[in-house]
N, C-alpha and C. Protein backbone atom coordinates (compact mmCIF):
# COMPACT_ATOMS: atom_id res chain seq x y z
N UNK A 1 -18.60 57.85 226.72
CA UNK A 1 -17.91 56.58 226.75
C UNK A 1 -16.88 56.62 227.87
N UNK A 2 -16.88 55.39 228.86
CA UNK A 2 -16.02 55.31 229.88
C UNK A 2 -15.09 54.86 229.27
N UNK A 3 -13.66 55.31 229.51
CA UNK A 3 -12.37 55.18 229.16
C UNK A 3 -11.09 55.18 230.58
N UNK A 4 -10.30 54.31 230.75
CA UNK A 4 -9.19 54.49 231.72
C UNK A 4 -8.34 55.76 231.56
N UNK A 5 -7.93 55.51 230.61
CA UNK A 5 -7.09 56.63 230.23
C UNK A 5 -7.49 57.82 229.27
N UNK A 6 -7.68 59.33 229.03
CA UNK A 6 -7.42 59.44 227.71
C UNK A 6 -6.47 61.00 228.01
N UNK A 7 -6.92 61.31 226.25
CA UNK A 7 -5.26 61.67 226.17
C UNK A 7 -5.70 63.35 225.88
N UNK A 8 -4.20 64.25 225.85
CA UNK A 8 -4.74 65.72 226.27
C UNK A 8 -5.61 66.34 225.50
N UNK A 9 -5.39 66.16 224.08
CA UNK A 9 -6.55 66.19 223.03
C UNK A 9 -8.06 65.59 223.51
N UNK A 10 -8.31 64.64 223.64
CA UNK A 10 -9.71 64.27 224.22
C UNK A 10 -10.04 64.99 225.61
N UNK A 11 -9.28 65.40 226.75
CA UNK A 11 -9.30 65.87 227.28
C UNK A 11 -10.17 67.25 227.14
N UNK A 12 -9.55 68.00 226.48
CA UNK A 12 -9.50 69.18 225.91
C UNK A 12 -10.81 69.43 225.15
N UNK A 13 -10.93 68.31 224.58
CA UNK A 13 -12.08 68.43 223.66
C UNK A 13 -13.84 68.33 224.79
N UNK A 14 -13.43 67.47 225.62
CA UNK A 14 -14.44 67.09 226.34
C UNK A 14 -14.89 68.05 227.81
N UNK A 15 -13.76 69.03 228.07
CA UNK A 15 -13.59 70.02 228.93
C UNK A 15 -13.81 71.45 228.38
N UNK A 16 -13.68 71.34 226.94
CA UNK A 16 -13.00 73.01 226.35
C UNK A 16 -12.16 73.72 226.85
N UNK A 17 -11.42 73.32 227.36
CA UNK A 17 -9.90 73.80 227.80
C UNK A 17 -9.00 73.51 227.06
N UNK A 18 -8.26 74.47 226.29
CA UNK A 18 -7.08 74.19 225.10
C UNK A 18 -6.14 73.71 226.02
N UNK A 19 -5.22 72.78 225.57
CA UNK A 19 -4.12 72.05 225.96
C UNK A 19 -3.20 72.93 226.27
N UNK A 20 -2.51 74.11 226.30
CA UNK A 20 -1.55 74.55 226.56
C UNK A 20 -2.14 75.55 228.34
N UNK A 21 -3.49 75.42 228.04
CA UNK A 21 -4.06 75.70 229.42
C UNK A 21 -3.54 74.45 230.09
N UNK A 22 -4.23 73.57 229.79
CA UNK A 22 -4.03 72.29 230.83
C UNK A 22 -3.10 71.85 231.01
N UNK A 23 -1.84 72.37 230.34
CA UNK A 23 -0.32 71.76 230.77
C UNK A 23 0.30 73.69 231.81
N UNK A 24 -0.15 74.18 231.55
CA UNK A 24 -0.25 75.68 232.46
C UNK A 24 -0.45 75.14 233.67
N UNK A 25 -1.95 74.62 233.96
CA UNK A 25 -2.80 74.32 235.14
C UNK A 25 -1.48 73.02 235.79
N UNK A 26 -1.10 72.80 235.31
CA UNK A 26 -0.37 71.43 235.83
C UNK A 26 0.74 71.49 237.02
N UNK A 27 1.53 73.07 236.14
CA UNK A 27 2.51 73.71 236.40
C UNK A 27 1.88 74.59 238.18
N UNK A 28 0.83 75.00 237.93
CA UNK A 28 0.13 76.04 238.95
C UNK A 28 -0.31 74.51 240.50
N UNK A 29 -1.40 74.11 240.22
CA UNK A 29 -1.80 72.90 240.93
C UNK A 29 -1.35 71.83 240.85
N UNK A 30 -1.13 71.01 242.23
CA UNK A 30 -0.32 70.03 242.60
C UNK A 30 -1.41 68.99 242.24
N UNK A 31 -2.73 68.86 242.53
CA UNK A 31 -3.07 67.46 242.23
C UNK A 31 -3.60 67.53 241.06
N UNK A 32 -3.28 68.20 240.17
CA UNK A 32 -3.40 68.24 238.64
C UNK A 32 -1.93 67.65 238.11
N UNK A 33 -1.78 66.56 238.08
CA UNK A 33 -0.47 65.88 237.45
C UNK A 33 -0.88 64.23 236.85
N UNK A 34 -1.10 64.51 235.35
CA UNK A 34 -1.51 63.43 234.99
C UNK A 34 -0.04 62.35 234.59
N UNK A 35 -0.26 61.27 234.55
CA UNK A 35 0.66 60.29 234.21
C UNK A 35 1.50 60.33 232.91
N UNK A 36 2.49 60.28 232.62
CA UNK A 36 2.78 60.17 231.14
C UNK A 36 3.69 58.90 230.95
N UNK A 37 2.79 58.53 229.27
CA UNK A 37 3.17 57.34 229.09
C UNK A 37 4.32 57.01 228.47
N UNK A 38 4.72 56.14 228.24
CA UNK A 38 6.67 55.61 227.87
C UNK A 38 6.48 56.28 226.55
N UNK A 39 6.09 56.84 225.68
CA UNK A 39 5.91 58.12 224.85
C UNK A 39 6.02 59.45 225.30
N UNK A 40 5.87 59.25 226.43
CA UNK A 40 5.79 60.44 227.19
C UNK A 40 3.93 61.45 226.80
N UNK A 41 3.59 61.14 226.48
CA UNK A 41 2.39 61.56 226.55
C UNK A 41 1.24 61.45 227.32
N UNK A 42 0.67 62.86 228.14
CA UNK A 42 0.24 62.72 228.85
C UNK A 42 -1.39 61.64 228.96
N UNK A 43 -1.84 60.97 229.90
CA UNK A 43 -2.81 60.27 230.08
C UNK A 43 -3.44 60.88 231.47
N UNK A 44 -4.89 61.49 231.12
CA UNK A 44 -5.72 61.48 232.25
C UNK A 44 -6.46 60.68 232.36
N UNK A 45 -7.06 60.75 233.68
CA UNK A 45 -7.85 59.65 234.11
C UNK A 45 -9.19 60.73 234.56
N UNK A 46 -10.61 59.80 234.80
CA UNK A 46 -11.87 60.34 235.21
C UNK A 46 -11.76 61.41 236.40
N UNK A 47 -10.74 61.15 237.28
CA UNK A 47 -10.72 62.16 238.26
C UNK A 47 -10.13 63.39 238.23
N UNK A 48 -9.18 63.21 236.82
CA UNK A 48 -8.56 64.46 236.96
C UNK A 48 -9.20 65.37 236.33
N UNK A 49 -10.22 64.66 234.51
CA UNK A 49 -10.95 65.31 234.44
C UNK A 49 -12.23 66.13 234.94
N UNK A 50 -12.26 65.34 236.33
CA UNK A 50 -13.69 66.06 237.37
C UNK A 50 -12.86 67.62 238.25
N UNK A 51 -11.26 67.45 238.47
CA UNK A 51 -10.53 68.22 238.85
C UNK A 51 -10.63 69.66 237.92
N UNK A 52 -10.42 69.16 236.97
CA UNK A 52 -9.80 70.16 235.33
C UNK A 52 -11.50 70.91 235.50
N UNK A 53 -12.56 70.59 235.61
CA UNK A 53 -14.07 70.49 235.56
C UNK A 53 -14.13 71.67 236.58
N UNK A 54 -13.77 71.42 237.88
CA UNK A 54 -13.73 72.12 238.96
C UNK A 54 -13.11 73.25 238.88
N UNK A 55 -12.03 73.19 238.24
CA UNK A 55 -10.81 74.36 238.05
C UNK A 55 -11.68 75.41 236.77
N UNK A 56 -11.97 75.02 236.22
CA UNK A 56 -12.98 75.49 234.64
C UNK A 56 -13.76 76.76 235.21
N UNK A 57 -14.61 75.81 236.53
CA UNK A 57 -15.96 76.43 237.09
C UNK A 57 -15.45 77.44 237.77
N UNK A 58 -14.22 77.71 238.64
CA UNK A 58 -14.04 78.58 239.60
C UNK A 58 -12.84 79.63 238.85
N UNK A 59 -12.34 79.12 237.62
CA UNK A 59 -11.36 80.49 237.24
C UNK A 59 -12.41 81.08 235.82
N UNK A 60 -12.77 80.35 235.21
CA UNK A 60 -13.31 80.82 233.91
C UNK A 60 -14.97 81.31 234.27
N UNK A 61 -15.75 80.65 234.96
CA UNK A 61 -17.10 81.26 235.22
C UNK A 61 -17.18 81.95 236.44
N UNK A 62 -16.71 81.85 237.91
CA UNK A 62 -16.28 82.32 238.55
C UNK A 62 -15.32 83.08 238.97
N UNK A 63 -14.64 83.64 237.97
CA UNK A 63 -13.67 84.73 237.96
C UNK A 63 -12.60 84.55 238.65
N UNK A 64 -12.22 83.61 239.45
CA UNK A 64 -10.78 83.47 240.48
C UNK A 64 -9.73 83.76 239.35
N UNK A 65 -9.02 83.95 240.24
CA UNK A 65 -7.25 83.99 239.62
C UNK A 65 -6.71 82.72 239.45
N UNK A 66 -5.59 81.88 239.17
CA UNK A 66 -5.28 80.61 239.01
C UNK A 66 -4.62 80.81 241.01
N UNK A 67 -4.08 81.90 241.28
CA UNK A 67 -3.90 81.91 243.34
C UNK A 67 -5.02 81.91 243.61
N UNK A 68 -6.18 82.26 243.35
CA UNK A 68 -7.34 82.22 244.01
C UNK A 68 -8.12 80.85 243.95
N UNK A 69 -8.10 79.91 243.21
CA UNK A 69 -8.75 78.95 242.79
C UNK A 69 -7.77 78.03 244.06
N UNK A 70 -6.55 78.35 243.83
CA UNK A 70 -5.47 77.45 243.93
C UNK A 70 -5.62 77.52 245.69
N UNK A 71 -6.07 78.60 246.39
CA UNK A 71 -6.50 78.69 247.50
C UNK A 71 -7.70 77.53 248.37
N UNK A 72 -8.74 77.68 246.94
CA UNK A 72 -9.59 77.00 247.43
C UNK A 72 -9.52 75.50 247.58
N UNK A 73 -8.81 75.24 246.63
CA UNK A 73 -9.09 73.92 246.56
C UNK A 73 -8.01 72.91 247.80
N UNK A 74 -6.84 73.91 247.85
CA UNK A 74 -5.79 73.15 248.94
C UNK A 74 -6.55 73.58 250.41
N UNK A 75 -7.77 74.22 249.86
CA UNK A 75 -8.92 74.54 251.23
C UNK A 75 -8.13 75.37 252.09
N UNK A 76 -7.25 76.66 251.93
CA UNK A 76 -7.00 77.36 252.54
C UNK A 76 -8.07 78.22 252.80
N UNK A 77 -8.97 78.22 252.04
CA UNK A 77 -10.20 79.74 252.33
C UNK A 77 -11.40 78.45 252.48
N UNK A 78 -12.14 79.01 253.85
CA UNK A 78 -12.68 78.26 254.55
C UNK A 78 -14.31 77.64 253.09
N UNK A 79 -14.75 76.59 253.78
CA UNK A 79 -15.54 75.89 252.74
C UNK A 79 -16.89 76.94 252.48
N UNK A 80 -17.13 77.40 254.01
CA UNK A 80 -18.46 78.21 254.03
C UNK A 80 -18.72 79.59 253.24
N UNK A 81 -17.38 80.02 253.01
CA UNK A 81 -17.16 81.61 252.56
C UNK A 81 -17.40 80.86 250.62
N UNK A 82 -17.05 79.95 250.71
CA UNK A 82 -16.78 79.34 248.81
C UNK A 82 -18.71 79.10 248.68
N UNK A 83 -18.96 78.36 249.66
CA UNK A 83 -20.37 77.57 249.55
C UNK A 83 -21.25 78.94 249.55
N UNK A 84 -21.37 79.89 249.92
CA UNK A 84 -21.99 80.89 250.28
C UNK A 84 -22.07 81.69 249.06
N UNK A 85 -20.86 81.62 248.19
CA UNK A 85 -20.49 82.61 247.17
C UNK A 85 -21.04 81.26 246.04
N UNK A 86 -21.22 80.10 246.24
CA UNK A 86 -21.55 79.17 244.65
C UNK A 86 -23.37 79.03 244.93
N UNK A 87 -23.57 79.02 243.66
CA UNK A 87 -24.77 79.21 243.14
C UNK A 87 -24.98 77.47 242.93
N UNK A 88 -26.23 76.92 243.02
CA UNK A 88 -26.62 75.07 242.50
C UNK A 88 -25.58 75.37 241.38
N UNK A 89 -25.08 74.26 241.18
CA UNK A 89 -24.64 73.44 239.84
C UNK A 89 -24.56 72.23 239.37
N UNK A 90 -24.47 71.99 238.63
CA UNK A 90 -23.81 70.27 238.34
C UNK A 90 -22.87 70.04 238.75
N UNK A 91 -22.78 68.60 239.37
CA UNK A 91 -21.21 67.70 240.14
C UNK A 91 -20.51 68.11 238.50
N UNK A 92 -19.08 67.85 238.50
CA UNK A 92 -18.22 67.94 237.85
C UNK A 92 -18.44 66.57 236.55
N UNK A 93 -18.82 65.19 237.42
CA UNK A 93 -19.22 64.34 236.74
C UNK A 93 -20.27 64.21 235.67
N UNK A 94 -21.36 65.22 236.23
CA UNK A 94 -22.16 65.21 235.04
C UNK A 94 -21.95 65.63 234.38
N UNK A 95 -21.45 67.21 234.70
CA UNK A 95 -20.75 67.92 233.26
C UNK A 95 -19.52 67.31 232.10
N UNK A 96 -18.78 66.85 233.14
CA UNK A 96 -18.07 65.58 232.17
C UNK A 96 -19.33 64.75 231.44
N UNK A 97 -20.18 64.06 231.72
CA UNK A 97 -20.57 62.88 231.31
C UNK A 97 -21.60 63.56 229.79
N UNK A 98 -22.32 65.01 230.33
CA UNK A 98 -22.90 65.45 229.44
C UNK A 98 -21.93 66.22 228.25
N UNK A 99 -20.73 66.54 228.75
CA UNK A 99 -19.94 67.25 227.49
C UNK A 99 -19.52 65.42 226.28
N UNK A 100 -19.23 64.86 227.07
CA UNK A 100 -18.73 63.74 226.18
C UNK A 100 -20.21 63.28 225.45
N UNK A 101 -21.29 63.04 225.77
CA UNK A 101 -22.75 63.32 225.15
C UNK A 101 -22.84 63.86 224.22
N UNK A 102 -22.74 65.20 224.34
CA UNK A 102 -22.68 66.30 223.50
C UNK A 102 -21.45 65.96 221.96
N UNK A 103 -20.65 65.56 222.40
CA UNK A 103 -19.39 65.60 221.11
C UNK A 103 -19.92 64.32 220.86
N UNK A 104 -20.34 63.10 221.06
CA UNK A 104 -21.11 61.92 220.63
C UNK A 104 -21.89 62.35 219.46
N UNK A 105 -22.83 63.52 220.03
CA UNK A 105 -24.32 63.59 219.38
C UNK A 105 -23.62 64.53 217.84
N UNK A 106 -22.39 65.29 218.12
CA UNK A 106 -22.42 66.77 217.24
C UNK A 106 -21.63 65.56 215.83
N UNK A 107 -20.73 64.65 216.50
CA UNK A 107 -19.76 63.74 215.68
C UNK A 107 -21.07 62.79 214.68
N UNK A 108 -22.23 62.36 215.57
CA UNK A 108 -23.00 61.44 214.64
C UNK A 108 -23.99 62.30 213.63
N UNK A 109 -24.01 63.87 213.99
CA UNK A 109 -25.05 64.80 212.75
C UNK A 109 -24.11 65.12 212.05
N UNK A 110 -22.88 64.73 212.18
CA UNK A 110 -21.54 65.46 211.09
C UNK A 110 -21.49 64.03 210.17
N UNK A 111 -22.09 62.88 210.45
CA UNK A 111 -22.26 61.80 209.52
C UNK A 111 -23.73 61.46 209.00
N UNK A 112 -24.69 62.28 209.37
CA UNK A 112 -25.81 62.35 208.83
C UNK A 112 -25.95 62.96 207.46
């Protein structure tokens, strides 16, 4: 389900990244800074979750450090040396689009 906003819990749920990671990651990377609302609670949007997606792939399956990731992405370590070392994968989007799928499908056999 397309949504403008959602919130660190859905986030979390749709990434598998526990929330105290993703307020960590916030602290570490600069274009990881989601909005917070006059509650003060944070609100992401589709891009940050394709960001959070990206960050997932290169510290948790790819082994980087949170400096090593944090290298790549402000593109200090050249694109060819990263491209050379990644294997095919899915855009960030699909994996978003298929994790939110997935908690759709697991939420409607938990009402079966």
């Amino acid at each position: 389900m397309k949504k403008l906003y959602y919130s660190i819990g859905e986030v979390s749920e749709i990434t598998a990244i526990e929330p105290h990671v993703l307020r960590y990651w916030e602290t570490v990377f600069k274009d990881l800074s989601p909005r917070k609302n006059k509650a003060g609670n944070r609100t992401y949007k589709e891009d940050d979750i394709t960001f959070i997606l990206k960050l997932k792939h290169l510290i948790q399956e790819k082994k980087y450090s949170t400096a090593g990731a944090k290298k790549i992405v402000e593109g200090e370590e050249s694109a060819e040396s990263v491209s050379s070392r990644e294997e095919k994968r899915l855009p960030a989007e699909v994996e978003k689009d298929m994790s939110e799928v997935k908690i759709f499908l697991n939420k409607l056999l938990e009402k079966l």
